[in-house]
PDB file of N, CA and C in Angstrom:
ATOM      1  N   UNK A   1      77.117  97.986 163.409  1.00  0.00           N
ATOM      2  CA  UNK A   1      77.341  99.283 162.798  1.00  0.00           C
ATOM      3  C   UNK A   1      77.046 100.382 163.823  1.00  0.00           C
ATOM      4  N   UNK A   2      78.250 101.132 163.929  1.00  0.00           N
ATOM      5  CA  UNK A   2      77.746 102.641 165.004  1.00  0.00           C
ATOM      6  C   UNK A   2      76.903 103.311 164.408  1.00  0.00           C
ATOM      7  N   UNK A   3      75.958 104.108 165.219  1.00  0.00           N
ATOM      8  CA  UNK A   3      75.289 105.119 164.427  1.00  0.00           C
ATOM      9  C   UNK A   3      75.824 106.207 164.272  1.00  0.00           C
ATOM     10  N   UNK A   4      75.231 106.545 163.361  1.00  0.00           N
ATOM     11  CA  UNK A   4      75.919 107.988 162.098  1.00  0.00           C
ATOM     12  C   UNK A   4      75.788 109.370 162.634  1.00  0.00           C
ATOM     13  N   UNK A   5      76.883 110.008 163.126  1.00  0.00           N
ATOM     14  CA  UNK A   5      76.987 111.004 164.212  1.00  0.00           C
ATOM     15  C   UNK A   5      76.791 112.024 163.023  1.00  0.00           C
ATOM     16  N   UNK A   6      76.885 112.080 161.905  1.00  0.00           N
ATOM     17  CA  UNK A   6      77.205 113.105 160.872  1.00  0.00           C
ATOM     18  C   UNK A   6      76.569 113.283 159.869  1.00  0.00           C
ATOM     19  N   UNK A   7      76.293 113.706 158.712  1.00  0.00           N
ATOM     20  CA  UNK A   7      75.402 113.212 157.704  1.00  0.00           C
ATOM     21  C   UNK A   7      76.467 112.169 156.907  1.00  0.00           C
ATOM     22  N   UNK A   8      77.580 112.560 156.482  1.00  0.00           N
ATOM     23  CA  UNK A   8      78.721 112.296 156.164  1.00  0.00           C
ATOM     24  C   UNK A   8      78.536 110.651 156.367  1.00  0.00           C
ATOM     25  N   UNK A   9      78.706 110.482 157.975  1.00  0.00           N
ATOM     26  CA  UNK A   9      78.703 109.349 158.018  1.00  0.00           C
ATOM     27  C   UNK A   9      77.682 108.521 157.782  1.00  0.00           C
ATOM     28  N   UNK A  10      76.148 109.075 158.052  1.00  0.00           N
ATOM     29  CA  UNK A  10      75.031 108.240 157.370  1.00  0.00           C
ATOM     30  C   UNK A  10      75.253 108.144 155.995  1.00  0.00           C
ATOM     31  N   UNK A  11      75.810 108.588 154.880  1.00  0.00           N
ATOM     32  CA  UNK A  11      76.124 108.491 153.884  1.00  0.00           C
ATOM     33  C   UNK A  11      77.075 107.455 153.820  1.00  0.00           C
ATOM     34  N   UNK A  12      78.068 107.480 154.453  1.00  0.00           N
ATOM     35  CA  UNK A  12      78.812 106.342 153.959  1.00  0.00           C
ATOM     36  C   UNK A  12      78.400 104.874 154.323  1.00  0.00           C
ATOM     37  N   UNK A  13      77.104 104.733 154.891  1.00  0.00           N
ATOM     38  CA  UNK A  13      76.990 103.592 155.021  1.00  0.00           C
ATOM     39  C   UNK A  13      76.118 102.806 153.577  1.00  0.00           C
ATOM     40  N   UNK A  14      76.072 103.766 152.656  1.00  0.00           N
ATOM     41  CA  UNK A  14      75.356 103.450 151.248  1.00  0.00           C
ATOM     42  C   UNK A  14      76.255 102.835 150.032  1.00  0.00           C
ATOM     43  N   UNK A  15      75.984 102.505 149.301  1.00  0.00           N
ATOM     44  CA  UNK A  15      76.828 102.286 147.821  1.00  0.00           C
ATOM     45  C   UNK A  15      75.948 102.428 147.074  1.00  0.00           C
ATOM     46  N   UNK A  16      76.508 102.558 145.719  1.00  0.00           N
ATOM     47  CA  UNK A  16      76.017 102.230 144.778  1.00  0.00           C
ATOM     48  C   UNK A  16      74.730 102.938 143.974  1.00  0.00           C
ATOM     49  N   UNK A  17      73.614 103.000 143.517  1.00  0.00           N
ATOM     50  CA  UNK A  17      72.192 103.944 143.264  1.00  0.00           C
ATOM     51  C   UNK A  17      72.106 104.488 144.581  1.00  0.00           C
ATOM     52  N   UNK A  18      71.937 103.785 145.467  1.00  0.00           N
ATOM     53  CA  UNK A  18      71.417 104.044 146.803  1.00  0.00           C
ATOM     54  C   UNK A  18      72.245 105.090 147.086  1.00  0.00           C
ATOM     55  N   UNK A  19      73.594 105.600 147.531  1.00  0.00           N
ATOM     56  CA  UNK A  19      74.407 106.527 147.542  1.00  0.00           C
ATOM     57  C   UNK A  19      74.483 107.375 146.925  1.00  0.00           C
ATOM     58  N   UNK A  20      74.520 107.157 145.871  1.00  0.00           N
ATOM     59  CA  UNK A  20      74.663 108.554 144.659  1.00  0.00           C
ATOM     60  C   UNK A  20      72.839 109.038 144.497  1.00  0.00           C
ATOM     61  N   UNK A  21      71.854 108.669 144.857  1.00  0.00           N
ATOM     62  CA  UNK A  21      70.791 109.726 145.176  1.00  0.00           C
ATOM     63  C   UNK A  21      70.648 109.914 146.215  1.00  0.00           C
ATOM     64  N   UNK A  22      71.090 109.721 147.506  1.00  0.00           N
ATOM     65  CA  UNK A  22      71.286 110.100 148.533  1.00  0.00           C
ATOM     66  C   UNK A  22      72.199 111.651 148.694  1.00  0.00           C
ATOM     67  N   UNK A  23      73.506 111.377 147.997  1.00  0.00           N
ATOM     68  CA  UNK A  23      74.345 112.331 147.907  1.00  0.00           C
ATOM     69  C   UNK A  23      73.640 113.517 147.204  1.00  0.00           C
ATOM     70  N   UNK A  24      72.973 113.356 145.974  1.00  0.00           N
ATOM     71  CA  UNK A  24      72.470 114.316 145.559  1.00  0.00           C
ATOM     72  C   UNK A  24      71.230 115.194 145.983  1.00  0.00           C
ATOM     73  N   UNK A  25      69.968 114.400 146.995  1.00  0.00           N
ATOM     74  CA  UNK A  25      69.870 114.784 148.191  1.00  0.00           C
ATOM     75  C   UNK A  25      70.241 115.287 149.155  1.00  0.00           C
ATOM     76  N   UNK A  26      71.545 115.361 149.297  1.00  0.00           N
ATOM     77  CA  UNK A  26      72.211 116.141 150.281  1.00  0.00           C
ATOM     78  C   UNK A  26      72.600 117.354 149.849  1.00  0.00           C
ATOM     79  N   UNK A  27      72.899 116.963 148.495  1.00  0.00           N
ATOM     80  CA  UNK A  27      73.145 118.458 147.505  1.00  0.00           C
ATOM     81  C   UNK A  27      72.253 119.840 147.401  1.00  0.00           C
ATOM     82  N   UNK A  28      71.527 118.907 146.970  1.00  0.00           N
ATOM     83  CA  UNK A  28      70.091 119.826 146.675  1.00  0.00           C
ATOM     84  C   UNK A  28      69.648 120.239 148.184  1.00  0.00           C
ATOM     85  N   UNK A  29      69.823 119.698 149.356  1.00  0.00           N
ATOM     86  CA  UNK A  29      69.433 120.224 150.100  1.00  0.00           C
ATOM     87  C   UNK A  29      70.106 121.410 150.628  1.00  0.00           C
ATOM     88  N   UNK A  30      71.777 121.109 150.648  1.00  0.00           N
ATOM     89  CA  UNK A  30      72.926 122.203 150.665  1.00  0.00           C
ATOM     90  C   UNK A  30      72.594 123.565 150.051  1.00  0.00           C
ATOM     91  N   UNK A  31      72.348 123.355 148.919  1.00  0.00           N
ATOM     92  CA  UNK A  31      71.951 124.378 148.130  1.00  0.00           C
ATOM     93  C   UNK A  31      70.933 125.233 148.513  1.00  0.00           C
ATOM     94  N   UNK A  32      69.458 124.621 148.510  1.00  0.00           N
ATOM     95  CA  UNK A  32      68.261 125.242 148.358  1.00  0.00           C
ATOM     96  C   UNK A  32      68.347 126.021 149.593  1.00  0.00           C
ATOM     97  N   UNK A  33      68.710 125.362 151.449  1.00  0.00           N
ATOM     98  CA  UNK A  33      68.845 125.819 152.458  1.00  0.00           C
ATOM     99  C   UNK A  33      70.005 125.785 152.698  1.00  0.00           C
ATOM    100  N   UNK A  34      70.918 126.768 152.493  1.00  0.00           N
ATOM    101  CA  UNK A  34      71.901 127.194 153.103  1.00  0.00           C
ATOM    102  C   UNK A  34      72.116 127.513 154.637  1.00  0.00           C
ATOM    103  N   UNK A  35      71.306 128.315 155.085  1.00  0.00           N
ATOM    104  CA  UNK A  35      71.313 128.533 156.238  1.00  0.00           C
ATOM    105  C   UNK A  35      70.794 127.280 157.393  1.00  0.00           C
ATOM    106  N   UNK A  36      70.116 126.556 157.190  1.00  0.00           N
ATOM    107  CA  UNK A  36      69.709 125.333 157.852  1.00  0.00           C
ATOM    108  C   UNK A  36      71.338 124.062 158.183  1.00  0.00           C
ATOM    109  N   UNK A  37      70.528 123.935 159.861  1.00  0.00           N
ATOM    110  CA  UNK A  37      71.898 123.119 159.690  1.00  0.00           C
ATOM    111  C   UNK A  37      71.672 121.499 159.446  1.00  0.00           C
ATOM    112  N   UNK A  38      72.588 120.636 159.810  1.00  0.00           N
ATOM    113  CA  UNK A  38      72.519 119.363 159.342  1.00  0.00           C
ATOM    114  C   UNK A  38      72.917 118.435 160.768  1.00  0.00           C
ATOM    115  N   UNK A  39      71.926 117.723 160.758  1.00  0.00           N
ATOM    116  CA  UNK A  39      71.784 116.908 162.319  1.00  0.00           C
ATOM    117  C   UNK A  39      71.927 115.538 162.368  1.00  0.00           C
ATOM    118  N   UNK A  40      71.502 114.968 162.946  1.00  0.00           N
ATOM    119  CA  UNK A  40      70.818 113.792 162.942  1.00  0.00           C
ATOM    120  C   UNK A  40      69.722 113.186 163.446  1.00  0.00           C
ATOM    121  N   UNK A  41      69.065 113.096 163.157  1.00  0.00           N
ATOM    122  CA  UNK A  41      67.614 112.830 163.786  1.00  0.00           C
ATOM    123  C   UNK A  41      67.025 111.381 163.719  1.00  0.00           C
ATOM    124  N   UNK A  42      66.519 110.531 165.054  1.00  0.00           N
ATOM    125  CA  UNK A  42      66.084 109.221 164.831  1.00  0.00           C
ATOM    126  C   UNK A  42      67.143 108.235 163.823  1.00  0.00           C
ATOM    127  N   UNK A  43      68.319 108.540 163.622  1.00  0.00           N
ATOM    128  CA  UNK A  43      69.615 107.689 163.181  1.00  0.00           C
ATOM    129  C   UNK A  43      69.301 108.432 161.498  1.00  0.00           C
ATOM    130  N   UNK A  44      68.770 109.795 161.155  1.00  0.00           N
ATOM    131  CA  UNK A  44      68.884 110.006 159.747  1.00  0.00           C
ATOM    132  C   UNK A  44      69.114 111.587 159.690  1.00  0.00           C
ATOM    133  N   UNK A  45      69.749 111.809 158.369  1.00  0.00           N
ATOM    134  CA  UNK A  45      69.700 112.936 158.338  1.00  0.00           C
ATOM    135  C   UNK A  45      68.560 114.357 158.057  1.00  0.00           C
ATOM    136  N   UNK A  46      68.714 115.064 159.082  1.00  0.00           N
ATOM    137  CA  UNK A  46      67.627 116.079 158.953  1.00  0.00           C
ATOM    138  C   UNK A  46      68.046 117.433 158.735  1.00  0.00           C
ATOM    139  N   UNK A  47      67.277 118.482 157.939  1.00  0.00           N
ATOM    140  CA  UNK A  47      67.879 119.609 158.030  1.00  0.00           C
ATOM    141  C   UNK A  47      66.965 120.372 158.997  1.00  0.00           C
ATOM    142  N   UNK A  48      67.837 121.742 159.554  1.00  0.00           N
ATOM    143  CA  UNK A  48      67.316 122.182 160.752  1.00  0.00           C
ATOM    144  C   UNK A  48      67.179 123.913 160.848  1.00  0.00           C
ATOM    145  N   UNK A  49      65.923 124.171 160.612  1.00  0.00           N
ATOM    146  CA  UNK A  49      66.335 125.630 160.716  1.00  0.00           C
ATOM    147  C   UNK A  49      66.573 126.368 161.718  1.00  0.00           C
ATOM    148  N   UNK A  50      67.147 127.842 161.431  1.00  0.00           N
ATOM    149  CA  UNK A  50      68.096 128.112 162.589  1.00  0.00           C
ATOM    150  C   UNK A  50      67.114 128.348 163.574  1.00  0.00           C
ATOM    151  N   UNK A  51      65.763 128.414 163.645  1.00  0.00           N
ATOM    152  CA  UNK A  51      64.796 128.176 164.906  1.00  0.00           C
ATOM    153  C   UNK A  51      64.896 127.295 165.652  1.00  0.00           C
ATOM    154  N   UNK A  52      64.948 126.416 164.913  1.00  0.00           N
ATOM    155  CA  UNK A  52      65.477 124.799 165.620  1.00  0.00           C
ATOM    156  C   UNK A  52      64.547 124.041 165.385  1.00  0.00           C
ATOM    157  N   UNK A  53      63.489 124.301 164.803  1.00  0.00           N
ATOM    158  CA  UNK A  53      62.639 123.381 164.179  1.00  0.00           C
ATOM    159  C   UNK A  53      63.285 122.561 162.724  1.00  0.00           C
ATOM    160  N   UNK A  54      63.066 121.737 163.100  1.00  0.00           N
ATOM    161  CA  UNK A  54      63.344 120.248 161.945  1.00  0.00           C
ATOM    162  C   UNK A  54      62.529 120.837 160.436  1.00  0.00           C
ATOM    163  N   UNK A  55      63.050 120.710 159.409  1.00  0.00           N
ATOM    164  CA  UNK A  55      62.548 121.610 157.979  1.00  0.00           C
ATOM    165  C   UNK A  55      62.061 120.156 157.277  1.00  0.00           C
ATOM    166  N   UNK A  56      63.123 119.139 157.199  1.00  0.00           N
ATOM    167  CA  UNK A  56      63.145 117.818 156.725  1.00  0.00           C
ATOM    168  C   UNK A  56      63.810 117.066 156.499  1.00  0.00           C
ATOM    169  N   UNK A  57      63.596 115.543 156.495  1.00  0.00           N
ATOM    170  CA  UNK A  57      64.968 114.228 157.245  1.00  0.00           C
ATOM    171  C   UNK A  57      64.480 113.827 155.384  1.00  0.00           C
ATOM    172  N   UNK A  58      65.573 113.212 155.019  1.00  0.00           N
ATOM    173  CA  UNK A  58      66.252 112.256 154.101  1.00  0.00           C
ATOM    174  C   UNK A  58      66.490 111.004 154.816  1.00  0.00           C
ATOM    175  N   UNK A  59      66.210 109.943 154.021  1.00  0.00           N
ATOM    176  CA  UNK A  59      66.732 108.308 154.601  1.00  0.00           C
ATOM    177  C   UNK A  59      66.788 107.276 153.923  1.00  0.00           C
ATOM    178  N   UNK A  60      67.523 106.460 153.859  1.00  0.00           N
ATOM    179  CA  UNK A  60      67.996 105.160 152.481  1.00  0.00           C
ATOM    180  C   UNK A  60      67.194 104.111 153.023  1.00  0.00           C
ATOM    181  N   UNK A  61      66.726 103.499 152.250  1.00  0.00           N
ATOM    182  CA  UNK A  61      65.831 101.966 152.051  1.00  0.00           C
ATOM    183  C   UNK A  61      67.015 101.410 151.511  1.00  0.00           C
ATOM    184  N   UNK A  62      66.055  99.710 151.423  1.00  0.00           N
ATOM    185  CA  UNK A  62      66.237  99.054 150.243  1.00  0.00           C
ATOM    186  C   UNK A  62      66.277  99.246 149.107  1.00  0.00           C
ATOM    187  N   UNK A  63      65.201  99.870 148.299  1.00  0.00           N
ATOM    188  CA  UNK A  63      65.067 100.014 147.143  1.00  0.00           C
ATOM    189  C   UNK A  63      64.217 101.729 146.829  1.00  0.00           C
ATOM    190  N   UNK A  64      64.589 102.708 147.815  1.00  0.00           N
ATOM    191  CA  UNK A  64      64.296 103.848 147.616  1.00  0.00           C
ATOM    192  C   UNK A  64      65.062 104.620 148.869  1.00  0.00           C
ATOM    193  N   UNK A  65      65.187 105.800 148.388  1.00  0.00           N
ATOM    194  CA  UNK A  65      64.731 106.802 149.819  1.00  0.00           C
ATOM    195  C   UNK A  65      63.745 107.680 150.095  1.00  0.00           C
ATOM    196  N   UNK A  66      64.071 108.203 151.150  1.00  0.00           N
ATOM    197  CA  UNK A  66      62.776 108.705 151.625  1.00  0.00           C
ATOM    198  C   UNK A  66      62.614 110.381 151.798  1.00  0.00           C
ATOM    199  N   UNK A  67      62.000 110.988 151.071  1.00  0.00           N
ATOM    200  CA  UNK A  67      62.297 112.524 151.209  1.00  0.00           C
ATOM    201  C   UNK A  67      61.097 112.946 152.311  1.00  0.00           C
ATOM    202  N   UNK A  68      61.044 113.093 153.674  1.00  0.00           N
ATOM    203  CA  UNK A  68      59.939 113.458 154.460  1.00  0.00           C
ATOM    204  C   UNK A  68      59.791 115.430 155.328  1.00  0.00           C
ATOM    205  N   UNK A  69      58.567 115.613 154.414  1.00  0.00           N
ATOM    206  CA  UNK A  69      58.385 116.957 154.897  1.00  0.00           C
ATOM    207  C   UNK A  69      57.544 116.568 156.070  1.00  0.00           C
ATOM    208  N   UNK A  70      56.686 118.101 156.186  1.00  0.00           N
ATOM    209  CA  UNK A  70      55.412 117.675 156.846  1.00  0.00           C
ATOM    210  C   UNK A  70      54.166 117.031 155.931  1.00  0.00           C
ATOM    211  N   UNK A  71      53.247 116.963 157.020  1.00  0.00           N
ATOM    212  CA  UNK A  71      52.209 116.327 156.290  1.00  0.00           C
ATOM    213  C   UNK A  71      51.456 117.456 155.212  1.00  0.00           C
ATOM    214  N   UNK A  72      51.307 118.841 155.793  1.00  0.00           N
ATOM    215  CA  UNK A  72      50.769 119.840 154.808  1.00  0.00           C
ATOM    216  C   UNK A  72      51.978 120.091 153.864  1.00  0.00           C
ATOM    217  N   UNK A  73      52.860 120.093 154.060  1.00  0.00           N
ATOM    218  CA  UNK A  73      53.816 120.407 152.958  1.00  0.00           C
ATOM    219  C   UNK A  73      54.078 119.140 151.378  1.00  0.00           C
ATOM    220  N   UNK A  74      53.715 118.106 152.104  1.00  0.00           N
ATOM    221  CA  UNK A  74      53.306 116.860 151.100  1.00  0.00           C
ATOM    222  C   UNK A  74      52.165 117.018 150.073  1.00  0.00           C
ATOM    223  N   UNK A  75      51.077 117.533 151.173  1.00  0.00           N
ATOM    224  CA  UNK A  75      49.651 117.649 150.381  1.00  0.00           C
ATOM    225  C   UNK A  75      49.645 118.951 149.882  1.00  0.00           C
ATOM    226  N   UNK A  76      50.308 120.012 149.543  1.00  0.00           N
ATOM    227  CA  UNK A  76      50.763 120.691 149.209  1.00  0.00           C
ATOM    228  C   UNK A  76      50.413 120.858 147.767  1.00  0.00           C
ATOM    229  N   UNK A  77      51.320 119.490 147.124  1.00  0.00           N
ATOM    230  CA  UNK A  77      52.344 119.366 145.963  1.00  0.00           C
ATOM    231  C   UNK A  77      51.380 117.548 145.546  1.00  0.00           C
ATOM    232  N   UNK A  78      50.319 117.284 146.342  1.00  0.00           N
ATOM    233  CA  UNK A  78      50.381 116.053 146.206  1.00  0.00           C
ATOM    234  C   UNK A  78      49.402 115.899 144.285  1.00  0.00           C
ATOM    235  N   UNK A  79      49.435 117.303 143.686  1.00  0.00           N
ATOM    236  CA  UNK A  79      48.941 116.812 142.076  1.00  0.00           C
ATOM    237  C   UNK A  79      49.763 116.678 141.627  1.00  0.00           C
ATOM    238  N   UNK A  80      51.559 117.019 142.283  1.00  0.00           N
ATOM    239  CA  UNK A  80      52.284 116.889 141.262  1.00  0.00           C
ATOM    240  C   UNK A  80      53.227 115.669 141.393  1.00  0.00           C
ATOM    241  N   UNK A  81      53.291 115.339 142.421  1.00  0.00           N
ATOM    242  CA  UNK A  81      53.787 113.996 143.008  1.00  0.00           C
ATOM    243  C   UNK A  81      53.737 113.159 142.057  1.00  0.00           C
ATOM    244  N   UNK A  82      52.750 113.212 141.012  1.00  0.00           N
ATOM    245  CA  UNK A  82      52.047 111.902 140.229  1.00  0.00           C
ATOM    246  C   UNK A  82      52.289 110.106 140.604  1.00  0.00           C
ATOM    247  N   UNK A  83      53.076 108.710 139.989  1.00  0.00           N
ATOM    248  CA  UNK A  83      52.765 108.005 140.767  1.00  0.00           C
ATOM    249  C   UNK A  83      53.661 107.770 141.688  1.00  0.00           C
ATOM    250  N   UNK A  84      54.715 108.862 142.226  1.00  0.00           N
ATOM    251  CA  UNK A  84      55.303 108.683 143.239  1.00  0.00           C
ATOM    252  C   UNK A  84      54.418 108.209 144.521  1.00  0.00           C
ATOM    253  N   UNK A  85      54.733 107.356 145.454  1.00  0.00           N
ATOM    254  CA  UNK A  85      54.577 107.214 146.543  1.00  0.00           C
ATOM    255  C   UNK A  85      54.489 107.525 147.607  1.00  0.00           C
ATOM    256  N   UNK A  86      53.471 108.086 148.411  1.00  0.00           N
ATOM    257  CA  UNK A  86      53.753 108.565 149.533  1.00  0.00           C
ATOM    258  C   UNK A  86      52.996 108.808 151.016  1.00  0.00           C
ATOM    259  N   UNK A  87      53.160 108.847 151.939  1.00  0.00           N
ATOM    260  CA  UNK A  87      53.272 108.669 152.964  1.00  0.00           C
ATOM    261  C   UNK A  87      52.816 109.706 153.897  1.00  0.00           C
ATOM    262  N   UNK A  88      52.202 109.231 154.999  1.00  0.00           N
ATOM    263  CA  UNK A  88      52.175 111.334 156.162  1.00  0.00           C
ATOM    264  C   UNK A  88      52.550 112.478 155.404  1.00  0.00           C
ATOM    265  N   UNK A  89      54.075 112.756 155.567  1.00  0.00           N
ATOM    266  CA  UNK A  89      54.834 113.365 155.152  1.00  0.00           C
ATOM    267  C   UNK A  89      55.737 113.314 154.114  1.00  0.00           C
ATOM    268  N   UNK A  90      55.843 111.883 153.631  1.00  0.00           N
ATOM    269  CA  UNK A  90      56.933 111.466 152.645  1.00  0.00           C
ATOM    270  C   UNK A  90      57.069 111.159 151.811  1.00  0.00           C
ATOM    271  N   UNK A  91      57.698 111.090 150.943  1.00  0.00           N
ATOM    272  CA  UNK A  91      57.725 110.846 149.296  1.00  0.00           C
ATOM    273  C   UNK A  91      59.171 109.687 149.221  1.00  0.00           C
ATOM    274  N   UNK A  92      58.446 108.542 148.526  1.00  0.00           N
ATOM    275  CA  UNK A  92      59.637 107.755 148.143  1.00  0.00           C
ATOM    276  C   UNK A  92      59.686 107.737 146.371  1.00  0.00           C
ATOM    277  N   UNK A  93      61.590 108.009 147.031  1.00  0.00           N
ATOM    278  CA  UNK A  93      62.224 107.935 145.529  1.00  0.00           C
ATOM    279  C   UNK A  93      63.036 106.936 145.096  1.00  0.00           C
ATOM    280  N   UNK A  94      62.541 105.850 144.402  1.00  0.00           N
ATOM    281  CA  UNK A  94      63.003 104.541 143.568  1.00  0.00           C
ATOM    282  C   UNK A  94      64.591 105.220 143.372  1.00  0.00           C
ATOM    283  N   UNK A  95      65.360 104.241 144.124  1.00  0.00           N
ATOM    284  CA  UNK A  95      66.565 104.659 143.431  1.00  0.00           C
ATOM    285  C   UNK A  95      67.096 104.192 142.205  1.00  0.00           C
ATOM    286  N   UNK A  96      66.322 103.783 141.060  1.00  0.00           N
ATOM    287  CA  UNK A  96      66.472 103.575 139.577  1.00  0.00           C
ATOM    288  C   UNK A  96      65.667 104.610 138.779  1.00  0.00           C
ATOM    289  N   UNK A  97      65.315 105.858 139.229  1.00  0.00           N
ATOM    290  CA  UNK A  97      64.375 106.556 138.517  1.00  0.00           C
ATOM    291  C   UNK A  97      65.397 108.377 138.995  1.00  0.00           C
ATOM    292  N   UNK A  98      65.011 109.216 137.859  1.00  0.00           N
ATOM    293  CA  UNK A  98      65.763 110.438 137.867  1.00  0.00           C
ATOM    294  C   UNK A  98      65.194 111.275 139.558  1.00  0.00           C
ATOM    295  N   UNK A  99      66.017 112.092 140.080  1.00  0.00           N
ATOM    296  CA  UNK A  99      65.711 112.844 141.445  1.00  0.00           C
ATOM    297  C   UNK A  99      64.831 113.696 140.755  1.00  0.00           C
ATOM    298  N   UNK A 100      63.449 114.243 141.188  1.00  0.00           N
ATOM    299  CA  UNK A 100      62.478 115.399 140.756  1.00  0.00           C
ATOM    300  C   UNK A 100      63.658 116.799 141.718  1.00  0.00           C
ATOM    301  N   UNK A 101      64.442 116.896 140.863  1.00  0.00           N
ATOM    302  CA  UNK A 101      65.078 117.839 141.664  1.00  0.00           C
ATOM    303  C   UNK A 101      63.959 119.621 141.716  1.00  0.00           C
ATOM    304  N   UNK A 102      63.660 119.566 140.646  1.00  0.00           N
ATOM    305  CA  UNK A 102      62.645 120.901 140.395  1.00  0.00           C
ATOM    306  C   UNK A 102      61.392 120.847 141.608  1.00  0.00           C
ATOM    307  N   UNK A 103      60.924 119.890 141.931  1.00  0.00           N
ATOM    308  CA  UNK A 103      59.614 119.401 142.295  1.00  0.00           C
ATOM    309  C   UNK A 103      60.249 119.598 144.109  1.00  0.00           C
ATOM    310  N   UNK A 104      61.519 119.392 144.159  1.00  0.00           N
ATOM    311  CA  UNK A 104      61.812 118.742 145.254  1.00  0.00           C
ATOM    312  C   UNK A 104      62.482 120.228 146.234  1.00  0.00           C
ATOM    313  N   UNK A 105      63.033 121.088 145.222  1.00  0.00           N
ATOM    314  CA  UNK A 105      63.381 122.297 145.369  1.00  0.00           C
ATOM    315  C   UNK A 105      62.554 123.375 145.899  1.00  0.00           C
ATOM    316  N   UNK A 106      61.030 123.144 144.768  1.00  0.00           N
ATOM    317  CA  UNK A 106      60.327 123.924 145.305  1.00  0.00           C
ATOM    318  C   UNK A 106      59.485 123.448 146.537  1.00  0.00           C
ATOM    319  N   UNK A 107      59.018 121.955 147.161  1.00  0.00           N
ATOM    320  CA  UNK A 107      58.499 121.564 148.404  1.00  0.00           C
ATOM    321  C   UNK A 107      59.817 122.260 149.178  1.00  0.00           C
ATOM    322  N   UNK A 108      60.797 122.372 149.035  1.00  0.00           N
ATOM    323  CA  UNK A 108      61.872 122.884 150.442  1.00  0.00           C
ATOM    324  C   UNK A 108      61.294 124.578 150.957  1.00  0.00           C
ATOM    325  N   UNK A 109      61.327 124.666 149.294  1.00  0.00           N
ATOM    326  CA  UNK A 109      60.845 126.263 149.535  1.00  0.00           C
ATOM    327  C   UNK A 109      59.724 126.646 150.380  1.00  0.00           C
ATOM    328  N   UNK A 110      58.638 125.866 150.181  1.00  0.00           N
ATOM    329  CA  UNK A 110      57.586 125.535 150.301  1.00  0.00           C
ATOM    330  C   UNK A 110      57.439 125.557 152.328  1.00  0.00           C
ATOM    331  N   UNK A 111      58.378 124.315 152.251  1.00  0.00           N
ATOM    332  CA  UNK A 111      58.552 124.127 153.927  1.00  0.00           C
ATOM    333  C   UNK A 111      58.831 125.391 154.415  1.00  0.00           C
ATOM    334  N   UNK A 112      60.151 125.437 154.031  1.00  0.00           N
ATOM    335  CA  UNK A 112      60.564 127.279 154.364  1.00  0.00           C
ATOM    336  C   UNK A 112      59.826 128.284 154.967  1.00  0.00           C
ATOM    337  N   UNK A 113      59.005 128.455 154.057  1.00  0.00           N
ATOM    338  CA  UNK A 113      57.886 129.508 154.289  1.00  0.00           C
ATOM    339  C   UNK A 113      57.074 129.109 155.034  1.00  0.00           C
ATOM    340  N   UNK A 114      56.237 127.791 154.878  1.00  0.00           N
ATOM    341  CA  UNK A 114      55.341 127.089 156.278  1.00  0.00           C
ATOM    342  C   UNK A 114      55.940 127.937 157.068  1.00  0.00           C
ATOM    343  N   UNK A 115      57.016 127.330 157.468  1.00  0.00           N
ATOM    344  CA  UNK A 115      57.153 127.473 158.804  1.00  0.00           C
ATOM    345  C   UNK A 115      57.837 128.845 159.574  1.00  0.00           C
ATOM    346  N   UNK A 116      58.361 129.928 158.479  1.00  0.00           N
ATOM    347  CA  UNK A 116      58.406 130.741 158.955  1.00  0.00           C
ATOM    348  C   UNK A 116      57.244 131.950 158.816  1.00  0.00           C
ATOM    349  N   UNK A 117      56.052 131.849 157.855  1.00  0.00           N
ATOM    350  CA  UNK A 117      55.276 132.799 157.735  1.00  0.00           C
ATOM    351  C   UNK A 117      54.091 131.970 158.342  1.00  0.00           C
ATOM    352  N   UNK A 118      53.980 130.862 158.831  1.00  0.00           N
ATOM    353  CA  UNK A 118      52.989 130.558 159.376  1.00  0.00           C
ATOM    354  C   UNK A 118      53.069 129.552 160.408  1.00  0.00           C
ATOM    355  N   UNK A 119      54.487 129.226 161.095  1.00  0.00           N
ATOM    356  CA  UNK A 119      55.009 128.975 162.278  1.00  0.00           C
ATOM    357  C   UNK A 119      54.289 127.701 162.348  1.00  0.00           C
ATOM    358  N   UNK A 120      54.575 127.044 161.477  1.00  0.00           N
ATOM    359  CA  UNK A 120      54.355 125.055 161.189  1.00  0.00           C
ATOM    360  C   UNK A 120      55.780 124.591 161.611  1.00  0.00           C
ATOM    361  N   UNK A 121      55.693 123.972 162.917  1.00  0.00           N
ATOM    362  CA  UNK A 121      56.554 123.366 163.321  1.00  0.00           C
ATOM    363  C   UNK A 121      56.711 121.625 162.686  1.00  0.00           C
ATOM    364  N   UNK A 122      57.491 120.854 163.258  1.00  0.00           N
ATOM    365  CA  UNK A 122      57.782 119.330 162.755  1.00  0.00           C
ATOM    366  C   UNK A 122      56.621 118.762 163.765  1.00  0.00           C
ATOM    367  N   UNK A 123      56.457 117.271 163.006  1.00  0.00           N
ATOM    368  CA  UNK A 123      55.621 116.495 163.273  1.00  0.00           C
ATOM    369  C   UNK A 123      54.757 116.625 164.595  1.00  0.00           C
TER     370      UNK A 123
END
């Protein structure tokens, strides 16, 4: 398999649950950051603000994906996480369970501001 020059194309290497919350991940990310662009980072997709600092990468498992902020932007939000899973920076989402799109909207926001009112760069 080539690697995924696009988000597009990291997407199409999914089917099925795995794809369709991926896609909607991509949605929600479209949305919330408009202005951020879309890269590829370490073979996944990342969004990028126009500083050029990395905001946050999306990535498909087996049996989840992976929504990764920073590490303060995780611990942030980590009472509301409840028994989601997670990681440094990351939150895994069972791809048999609904997207916390509300939850997930406001950590973007969240990043956002990190890093422009208090100049929190990526990892």
């Amino acid at each position: 398999m080539n690697k995924p020059q696009t988000v597009d194309d990291y997407l199409e290497g999914f089917v099925g649950q795995a794809r369709e919350l991926l896609e909607q991940l991509h949605t929600l990310a479209r949305e919330t950051v408009p202005d951020a662009s879309e890269a590829i980072k370490w073979g996944h997709p990342a969004w990028v603000h126009p500083s050029g600092t990395i905001l946050f990468v999306i990535s498909g498992h087996a049996k989840h994906a992976n929504f990764t902020f920073t590490p303060s932007t995780r611990e942030a939000f980590v009472l509301e996480l409840g028994d989601l899973e997670t990681g440094k920076g990351s939150i895994k989402l069972p791809y048999d369970r609904p997207v916390p799109t509300d939850l997930l909207r406001r950590m973007i926001a969240y990043r956002v501001r990190e890093h422009e009112d208090d100049g929190v760069l990526w990892m």
